[in-house]
Protein backbone atom coordinates (compact mmCIF):
# COMPACT_ATOMS: atom_id res chain seq x y z
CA UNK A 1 -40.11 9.71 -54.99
CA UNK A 2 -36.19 9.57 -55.28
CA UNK A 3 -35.91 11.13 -52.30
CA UNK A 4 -38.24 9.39 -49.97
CA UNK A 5 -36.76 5.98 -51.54
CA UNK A 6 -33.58 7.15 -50.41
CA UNK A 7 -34.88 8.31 -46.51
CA UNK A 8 -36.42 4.71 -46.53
CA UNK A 9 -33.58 3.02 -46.78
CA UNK A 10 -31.03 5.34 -44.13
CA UNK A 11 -33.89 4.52 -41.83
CA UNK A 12 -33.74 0.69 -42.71
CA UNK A 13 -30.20 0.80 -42.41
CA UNK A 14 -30.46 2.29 -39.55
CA UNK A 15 -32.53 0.07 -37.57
CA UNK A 16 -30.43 -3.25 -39.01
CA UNK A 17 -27.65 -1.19 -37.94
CA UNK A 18 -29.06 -1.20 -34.17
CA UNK A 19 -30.38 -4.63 -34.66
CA UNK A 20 -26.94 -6.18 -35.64
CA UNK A 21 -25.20 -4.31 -32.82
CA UNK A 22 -27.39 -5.40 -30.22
CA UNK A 23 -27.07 -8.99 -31.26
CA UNK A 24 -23.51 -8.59 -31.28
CA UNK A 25 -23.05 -7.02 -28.63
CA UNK A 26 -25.79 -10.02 -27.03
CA UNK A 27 -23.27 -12.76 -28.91
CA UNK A 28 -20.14 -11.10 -27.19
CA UNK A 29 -21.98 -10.72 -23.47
CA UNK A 30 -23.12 -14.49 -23.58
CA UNK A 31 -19.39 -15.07 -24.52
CA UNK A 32 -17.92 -13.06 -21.71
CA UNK A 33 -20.93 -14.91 -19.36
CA UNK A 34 -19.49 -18.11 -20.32
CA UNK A 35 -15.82 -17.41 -19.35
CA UNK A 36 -17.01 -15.65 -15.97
CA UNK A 37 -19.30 -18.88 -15.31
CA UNK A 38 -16.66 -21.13 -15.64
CA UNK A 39 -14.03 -19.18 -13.73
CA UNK A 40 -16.44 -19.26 -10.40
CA UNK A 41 -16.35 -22.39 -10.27
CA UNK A 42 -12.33 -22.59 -10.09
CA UNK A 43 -12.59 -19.76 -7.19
CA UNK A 44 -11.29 -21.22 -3.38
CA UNK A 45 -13.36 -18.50 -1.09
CA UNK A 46 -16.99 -17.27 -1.11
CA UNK A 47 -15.07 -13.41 -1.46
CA UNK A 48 -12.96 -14.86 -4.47
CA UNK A 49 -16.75 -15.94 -5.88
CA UNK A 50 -18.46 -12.78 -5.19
CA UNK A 51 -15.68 -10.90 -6.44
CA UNK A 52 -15.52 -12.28 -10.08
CA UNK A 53 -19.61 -12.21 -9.64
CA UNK A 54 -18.63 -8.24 -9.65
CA UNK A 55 -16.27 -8.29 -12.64
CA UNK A 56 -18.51 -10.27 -14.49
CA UNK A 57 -21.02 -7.57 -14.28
CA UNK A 58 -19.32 -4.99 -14.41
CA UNK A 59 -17.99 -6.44 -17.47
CA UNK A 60 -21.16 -6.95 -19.31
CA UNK A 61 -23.62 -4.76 -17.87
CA UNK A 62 -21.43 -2.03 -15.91
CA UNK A 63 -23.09 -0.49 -12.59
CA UNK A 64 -22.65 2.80 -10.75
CA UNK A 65 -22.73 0.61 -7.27
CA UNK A 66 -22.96 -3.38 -6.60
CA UNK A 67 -23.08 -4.89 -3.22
CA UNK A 68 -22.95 -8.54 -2.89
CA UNK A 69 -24.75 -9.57 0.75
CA UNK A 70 -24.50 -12.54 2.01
CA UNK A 71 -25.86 -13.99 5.37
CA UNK A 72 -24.33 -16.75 7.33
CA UNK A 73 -24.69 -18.12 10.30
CA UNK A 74 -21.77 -16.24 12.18
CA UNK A 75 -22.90 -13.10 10.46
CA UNK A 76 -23.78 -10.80 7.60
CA UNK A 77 -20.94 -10.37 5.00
CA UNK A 78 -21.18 -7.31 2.26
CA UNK A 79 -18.78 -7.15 -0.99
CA UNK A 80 -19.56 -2.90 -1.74
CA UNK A 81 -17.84 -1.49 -4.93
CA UNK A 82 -17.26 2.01 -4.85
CA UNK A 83 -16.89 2.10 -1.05
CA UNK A 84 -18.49 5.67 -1.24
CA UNK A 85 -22.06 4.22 -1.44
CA UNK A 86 -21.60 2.49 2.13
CA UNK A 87 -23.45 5.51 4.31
CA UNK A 88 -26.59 5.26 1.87
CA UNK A 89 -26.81 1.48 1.67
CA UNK A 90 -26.18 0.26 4.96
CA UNK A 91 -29.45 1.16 6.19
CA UNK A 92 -31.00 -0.55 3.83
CA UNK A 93 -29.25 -3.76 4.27
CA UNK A 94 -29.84 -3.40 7.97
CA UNK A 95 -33.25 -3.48 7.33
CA UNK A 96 -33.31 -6.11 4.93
CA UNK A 97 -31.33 -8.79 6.86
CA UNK A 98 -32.44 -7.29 10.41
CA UNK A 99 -28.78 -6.77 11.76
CA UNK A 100 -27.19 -3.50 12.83
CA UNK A 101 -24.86 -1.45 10.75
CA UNK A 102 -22.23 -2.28 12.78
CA UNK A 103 -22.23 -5.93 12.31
CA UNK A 104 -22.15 -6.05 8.90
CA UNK A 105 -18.36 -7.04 8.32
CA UNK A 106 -17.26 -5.89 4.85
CA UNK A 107 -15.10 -8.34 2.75
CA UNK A 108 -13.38 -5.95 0.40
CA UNK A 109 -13.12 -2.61 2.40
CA UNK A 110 -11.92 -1.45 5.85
CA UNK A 111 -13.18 1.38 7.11
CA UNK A 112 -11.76 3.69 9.84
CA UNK A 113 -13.87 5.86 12.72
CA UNK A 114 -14.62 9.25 11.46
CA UNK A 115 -14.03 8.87 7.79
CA UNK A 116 -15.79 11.07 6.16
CA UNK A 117 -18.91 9.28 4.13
CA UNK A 118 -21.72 11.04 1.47
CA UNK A 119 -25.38 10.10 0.91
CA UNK A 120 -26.77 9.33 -2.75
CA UNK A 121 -30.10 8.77 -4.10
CA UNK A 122 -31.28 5.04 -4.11
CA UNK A 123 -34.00 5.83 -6.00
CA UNK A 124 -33.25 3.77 -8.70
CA UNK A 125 -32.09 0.52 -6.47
CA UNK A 126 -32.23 -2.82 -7.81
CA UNK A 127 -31.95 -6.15 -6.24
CA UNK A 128 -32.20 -9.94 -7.01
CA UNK A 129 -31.93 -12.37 -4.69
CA UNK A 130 -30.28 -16.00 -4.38
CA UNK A 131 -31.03 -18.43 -1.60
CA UNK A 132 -29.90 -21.80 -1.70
CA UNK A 133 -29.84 -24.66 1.09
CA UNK A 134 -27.31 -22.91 3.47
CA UNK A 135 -27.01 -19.38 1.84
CA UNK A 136 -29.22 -16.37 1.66
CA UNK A 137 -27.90 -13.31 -0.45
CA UNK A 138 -29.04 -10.42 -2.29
CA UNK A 139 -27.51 -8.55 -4.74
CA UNK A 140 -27.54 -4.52 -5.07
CA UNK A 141 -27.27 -2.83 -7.80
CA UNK A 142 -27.43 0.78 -9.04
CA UNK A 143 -27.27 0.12 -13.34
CA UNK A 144 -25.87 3.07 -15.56
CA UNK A 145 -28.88 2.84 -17.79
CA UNK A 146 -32.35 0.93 -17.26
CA UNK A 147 -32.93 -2.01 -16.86
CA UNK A 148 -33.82 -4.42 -19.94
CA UNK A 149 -35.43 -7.85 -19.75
CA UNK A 150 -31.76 -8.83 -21.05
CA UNK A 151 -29.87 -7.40 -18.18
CA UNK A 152 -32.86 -9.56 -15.67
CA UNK A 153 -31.58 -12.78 -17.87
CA UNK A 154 -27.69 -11.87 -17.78
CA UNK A 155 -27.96 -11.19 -13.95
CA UNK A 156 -29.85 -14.53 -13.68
CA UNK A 157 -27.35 -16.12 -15.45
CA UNK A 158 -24.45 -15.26 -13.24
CA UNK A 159 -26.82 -15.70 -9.80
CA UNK A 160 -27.51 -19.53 -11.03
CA UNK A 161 -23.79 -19.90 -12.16
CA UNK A 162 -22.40 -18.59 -8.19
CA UNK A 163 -24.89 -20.57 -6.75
CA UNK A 164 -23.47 -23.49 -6.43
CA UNK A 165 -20.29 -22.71 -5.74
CA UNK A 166 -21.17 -20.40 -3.37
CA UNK A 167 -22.93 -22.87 -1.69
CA UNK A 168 -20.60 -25.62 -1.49
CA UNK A 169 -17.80 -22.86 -0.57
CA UNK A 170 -19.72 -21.76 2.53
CA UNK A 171 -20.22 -25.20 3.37
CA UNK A 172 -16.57 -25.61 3.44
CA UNK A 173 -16.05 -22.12 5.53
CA UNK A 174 -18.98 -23.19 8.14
CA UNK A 175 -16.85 -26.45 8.65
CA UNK A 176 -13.89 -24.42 9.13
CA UNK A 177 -15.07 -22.19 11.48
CA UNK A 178 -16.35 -24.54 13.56
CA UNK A 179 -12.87 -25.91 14.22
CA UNK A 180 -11.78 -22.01 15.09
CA UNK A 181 -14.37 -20.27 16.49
CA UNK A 182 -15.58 -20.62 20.12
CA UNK A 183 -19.42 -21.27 19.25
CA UNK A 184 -21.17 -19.55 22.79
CA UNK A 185 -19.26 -16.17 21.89
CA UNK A 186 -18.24 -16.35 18.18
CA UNK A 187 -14.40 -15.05 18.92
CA UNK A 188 -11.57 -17.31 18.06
CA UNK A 189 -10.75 -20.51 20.23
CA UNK A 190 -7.75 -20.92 21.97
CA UNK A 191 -5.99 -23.11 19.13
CA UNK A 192 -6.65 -20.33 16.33
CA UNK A 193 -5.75 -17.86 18.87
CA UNK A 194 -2.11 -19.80 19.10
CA UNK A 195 -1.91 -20.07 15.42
CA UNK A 196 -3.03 -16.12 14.87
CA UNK A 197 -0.24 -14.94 17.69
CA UNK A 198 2.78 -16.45 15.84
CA UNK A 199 1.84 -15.41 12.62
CA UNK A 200 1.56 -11.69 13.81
CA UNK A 201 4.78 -12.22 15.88
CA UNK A 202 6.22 -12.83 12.64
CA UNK A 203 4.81 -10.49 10.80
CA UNK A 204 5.45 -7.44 13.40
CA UNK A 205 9.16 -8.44 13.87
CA UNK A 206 9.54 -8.62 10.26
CA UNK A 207 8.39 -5.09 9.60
CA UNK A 208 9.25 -3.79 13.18
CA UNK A 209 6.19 -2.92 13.96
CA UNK A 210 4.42 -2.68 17.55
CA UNK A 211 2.44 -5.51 18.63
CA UNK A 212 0.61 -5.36 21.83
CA UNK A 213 -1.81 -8.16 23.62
CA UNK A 214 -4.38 -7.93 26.70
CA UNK A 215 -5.73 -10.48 28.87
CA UNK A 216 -9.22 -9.86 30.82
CA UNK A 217 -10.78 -12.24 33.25
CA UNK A 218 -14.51 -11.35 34.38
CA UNK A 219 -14.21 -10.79 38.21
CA UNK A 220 -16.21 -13.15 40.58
CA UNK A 221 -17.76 -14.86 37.56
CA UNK A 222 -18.41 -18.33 39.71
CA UNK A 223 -20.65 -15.82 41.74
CA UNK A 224 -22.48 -15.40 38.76
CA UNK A 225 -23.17 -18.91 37.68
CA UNK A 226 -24.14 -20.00 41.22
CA UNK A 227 -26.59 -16.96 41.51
CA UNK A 228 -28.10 -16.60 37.79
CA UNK A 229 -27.27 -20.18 36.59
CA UNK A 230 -25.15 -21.27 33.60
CA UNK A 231 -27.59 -19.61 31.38
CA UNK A 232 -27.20 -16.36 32.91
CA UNK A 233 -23.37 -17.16 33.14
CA UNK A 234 -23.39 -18.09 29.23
CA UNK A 235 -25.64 -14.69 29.11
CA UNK A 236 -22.68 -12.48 30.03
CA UNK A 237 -19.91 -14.39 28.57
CA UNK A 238 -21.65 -13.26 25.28
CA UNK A 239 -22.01 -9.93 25.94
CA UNK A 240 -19.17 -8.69 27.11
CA UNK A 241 -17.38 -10.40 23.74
CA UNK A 242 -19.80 -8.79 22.19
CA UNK A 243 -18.59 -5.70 23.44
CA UNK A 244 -15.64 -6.03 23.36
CA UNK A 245 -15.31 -6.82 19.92
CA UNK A 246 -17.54 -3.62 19.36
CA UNK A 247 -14.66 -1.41 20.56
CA UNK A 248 -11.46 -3.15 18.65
CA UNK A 249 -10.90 -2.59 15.61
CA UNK A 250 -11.77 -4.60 12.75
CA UNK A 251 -7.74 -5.65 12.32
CA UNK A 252 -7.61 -6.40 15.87
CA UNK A 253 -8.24 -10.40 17.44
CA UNK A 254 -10.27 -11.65 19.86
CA UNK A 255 -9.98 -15.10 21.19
CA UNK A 256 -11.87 -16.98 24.09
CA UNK A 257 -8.65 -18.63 26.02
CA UNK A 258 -10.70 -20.70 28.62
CA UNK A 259 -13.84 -20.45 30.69
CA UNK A 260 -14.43 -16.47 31.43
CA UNK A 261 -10.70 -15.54 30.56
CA UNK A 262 -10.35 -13.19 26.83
CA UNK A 263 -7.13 -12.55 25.47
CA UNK A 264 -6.55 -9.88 22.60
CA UNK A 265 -4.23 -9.55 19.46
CA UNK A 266 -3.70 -5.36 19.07
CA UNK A 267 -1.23 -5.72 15.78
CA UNK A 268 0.42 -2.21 15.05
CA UNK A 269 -0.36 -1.05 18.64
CA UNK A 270 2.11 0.09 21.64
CA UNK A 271 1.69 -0.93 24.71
CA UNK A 272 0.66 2.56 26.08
CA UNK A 273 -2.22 2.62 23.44
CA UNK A 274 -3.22 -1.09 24.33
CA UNK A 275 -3.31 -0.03 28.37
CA UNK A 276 -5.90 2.92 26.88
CA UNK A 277 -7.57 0.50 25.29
CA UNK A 278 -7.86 -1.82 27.75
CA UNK A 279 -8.71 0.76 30.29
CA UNK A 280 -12.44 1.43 28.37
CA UNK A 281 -12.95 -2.00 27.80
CA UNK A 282 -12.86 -2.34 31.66
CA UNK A 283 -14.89 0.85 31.92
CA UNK A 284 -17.73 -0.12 29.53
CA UNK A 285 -17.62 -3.42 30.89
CA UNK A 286 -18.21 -1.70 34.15
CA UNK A 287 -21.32 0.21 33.36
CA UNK A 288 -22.84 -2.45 31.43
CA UNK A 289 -26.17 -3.82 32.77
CA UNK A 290 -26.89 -7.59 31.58
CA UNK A 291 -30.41 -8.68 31.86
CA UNK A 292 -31.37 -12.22 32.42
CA UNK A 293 -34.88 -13.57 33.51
CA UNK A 294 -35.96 -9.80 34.81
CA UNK A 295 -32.65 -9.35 36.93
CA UNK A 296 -30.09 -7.19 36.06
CA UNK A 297 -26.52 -8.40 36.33
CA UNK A 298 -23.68 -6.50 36.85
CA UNK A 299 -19.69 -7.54 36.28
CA UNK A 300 -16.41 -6.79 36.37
CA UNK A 301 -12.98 -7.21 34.90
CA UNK A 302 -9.69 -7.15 35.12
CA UNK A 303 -6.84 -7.09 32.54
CA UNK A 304 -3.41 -7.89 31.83
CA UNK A 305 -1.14 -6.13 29.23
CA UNK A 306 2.31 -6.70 27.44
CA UNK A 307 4.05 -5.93 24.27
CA UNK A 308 6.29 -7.58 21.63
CA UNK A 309 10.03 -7.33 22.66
CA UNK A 310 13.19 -8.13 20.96
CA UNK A 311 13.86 -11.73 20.94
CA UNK A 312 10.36 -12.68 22.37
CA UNK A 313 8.32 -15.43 21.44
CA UNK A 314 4.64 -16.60 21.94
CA UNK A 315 5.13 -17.93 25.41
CA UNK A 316 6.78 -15.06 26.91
CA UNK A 317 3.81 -12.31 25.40
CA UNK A 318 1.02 -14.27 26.91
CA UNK A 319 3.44 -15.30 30.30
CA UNK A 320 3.89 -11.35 30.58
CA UNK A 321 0.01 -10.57 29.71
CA UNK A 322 -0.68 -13.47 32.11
CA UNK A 323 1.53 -12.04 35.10
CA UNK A 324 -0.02 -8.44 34.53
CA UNK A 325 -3.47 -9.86 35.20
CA UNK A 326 -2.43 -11.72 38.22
CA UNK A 327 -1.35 -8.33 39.60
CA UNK A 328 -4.52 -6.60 38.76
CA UNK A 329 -6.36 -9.38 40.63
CA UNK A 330 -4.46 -8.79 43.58
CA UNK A 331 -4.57 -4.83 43.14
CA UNK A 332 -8.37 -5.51 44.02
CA UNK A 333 -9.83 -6.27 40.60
CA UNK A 334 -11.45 -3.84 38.09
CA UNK A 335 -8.61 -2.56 37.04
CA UNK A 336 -5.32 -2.78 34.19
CA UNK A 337 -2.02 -3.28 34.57
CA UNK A 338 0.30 -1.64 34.39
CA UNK A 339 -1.93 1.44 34.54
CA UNK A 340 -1.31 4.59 33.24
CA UNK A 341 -1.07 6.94 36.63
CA UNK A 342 -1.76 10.31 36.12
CA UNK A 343 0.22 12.60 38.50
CA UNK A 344 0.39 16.23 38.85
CA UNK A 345 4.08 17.53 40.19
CA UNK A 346 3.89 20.06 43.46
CA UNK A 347 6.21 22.30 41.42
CA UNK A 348 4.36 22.37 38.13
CA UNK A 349 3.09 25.50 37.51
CA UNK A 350 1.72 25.67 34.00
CA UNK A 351 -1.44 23.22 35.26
CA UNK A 352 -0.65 20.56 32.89
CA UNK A 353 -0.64 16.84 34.19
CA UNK A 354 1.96 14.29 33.70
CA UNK A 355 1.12 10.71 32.42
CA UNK A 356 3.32 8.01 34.20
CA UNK A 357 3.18 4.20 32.67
C-alpha cells in the first residue's frame, strides 16, 4: 500500500511538475510576445519588421528554417534564415506566388553564381499566411518539434501584431518608389540614378575601389515605334531592362536616363570587366526576339563605357560614358566602346592571342 501511495504521488508530482512548466514557460512566451509586439511597431522598413518577426520566433518557438515572403507590386521580396534552405524552398515559393526563382530578390542574403547550394526535406513545411489591403505574405516555417495549437496562437499573435505595420510601412515604400523608379521598366529614374552615382563615387574613392559605368542606347528605336506602335515600342523598352537587369549583379544599378537610353552603376568593377560586361549585354540583346501582336521584333544596341578616375566627379563619368557611346554610334552601331580587340602577333609562336583595350 506504502509503496503504491508513494508511486502515486512521483507521478502526481510529476505531471504538476509538467503542468507548472508549461504554464511558465506559456507566462514567459506571452511576455517575450509582448515586448516583440511592441518593438514592430517602432521598426522604419518592412525588412526591419520582418526581421524582429524572425527573432520573435525564434525566440519563443525556435525553427530549423523561416522565410518571410512578401509580394509587392514591384516584386516578390523573401527574408530566408539559414540561407542554406534557399535551393529547396525557392521552388516552392515560385509556385506559390507564380514568379520565377530569379526574381525573387532576397532582403537579408546575397547570393553569388555558382555557390554551391544543398536540398532538404520539406516534408514537414508549415505556412500561415497574412494579407492585408496592400500586402500579401506568407510565412515558412520548418519548427524543431510539432506543432501545438499554442505555437498556431503564438504565430497568430505575431502575424496580427506585423500586420499593421507592415502595411502602413509598404505604403510608405510604394510612395517612395514611385518618386524613384521609372514605372514602364521598374529600373531607377534619372533623379535616383544622380543621387545613387555620387554616393558610390564617394564610397569607391573612399575605399579606392574600382567603379565602372555603361551607357546603352537601343539602335533605330524611332523605327520601332513608327512600325510596331508605342505599345510595341513600350514592349521592348521592358524587355531589354528586363534583361539586362537579369545579367548584373544584384549590387549593380540600373537606371532609365531618358527615352530608350540605360545607363549602369558597376561598383567594384574595372573598366576592362565592365567592357566584358557590356559586350554580352549587346550580344543577348542581339539575339533576343521580342514578340508583339504575332510579329517578332528584333533590336539593337550600342554602349558607352568609362571608369572612376582620380579627381573625377559625376559629370565627367557620365560625359566620358556619354562620348564612348557617341563613338559606337558612329562605329556603325551594335557595338562597345572602347572594345576589347583581340589580336594575334605575326611573330607569336606559342598560339596564344593578345587582348588589346
Amino acid at each position: 500500500m506504502k509503496q503504491a501511495l508513494q508511486k502515486i504521488t512521483r507521478t502526481l508530482s510529476g505531471f504538476f511538475s509538467v503542468v507548472f512548466s508549461f504554464a511558465a514557460n506559456q507566462a514567459a512566451a506571452q511576455h517575450k510576445l509582448t515586448h516583440h509586439i511592441v518593438a514592430l511597431n517602432k521598426k522604419s522598413s518592412s525588412r526591419e519588421i520582418i526581421n524582429e518577426v524572425a527573432v520573435c520566433l525564434k525566440d519563443i518557438l525556435g525553427y530549423r528554417l523561416f522565410a518571410f515572403v512578401v509580394k509587392k507590386n514591384s516584386g516578390v521580396d523573401v527574408w530566408l534564415d539559414p540561407r542554406m534552405y534557399k535551393k529547396s524552398l525557392e521552388d516552392i515559393i515560385s509556385k506559390d506566388f507564380n514568379i520565377r526563382p530569379e526574381d525573387l530578390n532576397y532582403l537579408n542574403q546575397t547570393f553569388e553564381k555558382g555557390e554551391l547550394e544543398e536540398e532538404f526535406s520539406m516534408k514537414h513545411l508549415v505556412y500561415y499566411e497574412l494579407n492585408e489591403e496592400n500586402c500579401s505574405s506568407r510565412l515558412y516555417m520548418l519548427p524543431q518539434k510539432q506543432v501545438t495549437p499554442f505555437h498556431d496562437e503564438v504565430v497568430g499573435l505575431i502575424l496580427q501584431g506585423c500586420a499593421t505595420a507592415l502595411s502602413k510601412q509598404i505604403k510608405m515604400e510604394n510612395l517612395t518608389d514611385a518618386a524613384v523608379v521609372d514605372p514602364l521598366t521598374g529600373c531607377y529614374n534619372r533623379r535616383e540614378f544622380e543621387t545613387q552615382i555620387n554616393r558610390h563615387i564617394a564610397t569607391a574613392a573612399r575605399h579606392k575601389n574600382p567603379l565602372s559605368l555603361f551607357m546603352f542606347d537601343l539602335d533605330y528605336f524611332k523605327r520601332i515605334n513608327d512600325t510596331h506602335g508605342h505599345l510595341g515600342g513600350d514592349r521592348v523598352l521592358k524587355e531589354i531592362s528586363l534583361l539586362v537587369k537579369d545579367n548584373m549583379r544584384q549590387g549593380d544599378i540600373l537606371a532609365r536616363y531618358g527615352g530608350e537610353e540605360f545607363v549602369a552603376i558597376l561598383p567594384e568593377t574595372d573598366k576592362a570587366k565592365a567592357m566584358e560586361l557590356a559586350d554580352r549585354l549587346r550580344s543577348k540583346i542581339a539575339a533576343l526576339r521580342i514578340l508583339h501582336n504575332g510579329t517578332c521584333i528584333r533590336v539593337t544596341a550600342s554602349f558607352g563605357v568609362s571608369e572612376l578616375t582620380p579627381n573625377c566627379d559625376m559629370n565627367k563619368i557620365i560625359q566620358d560614358a556619354d562620348t564612348m557611346l557617341y563613338k559606337a554610334k558612329l562605329n556603325g552601331r551594335n557595338t562597345v566602346m572602347p572594345g576589347l580587340i583581340k589580336i594575334c602577333s605575326p611573330l607569336q609562336t606559342d598560339g596564344k592571342e593578345k587582348i588589346r583595350i
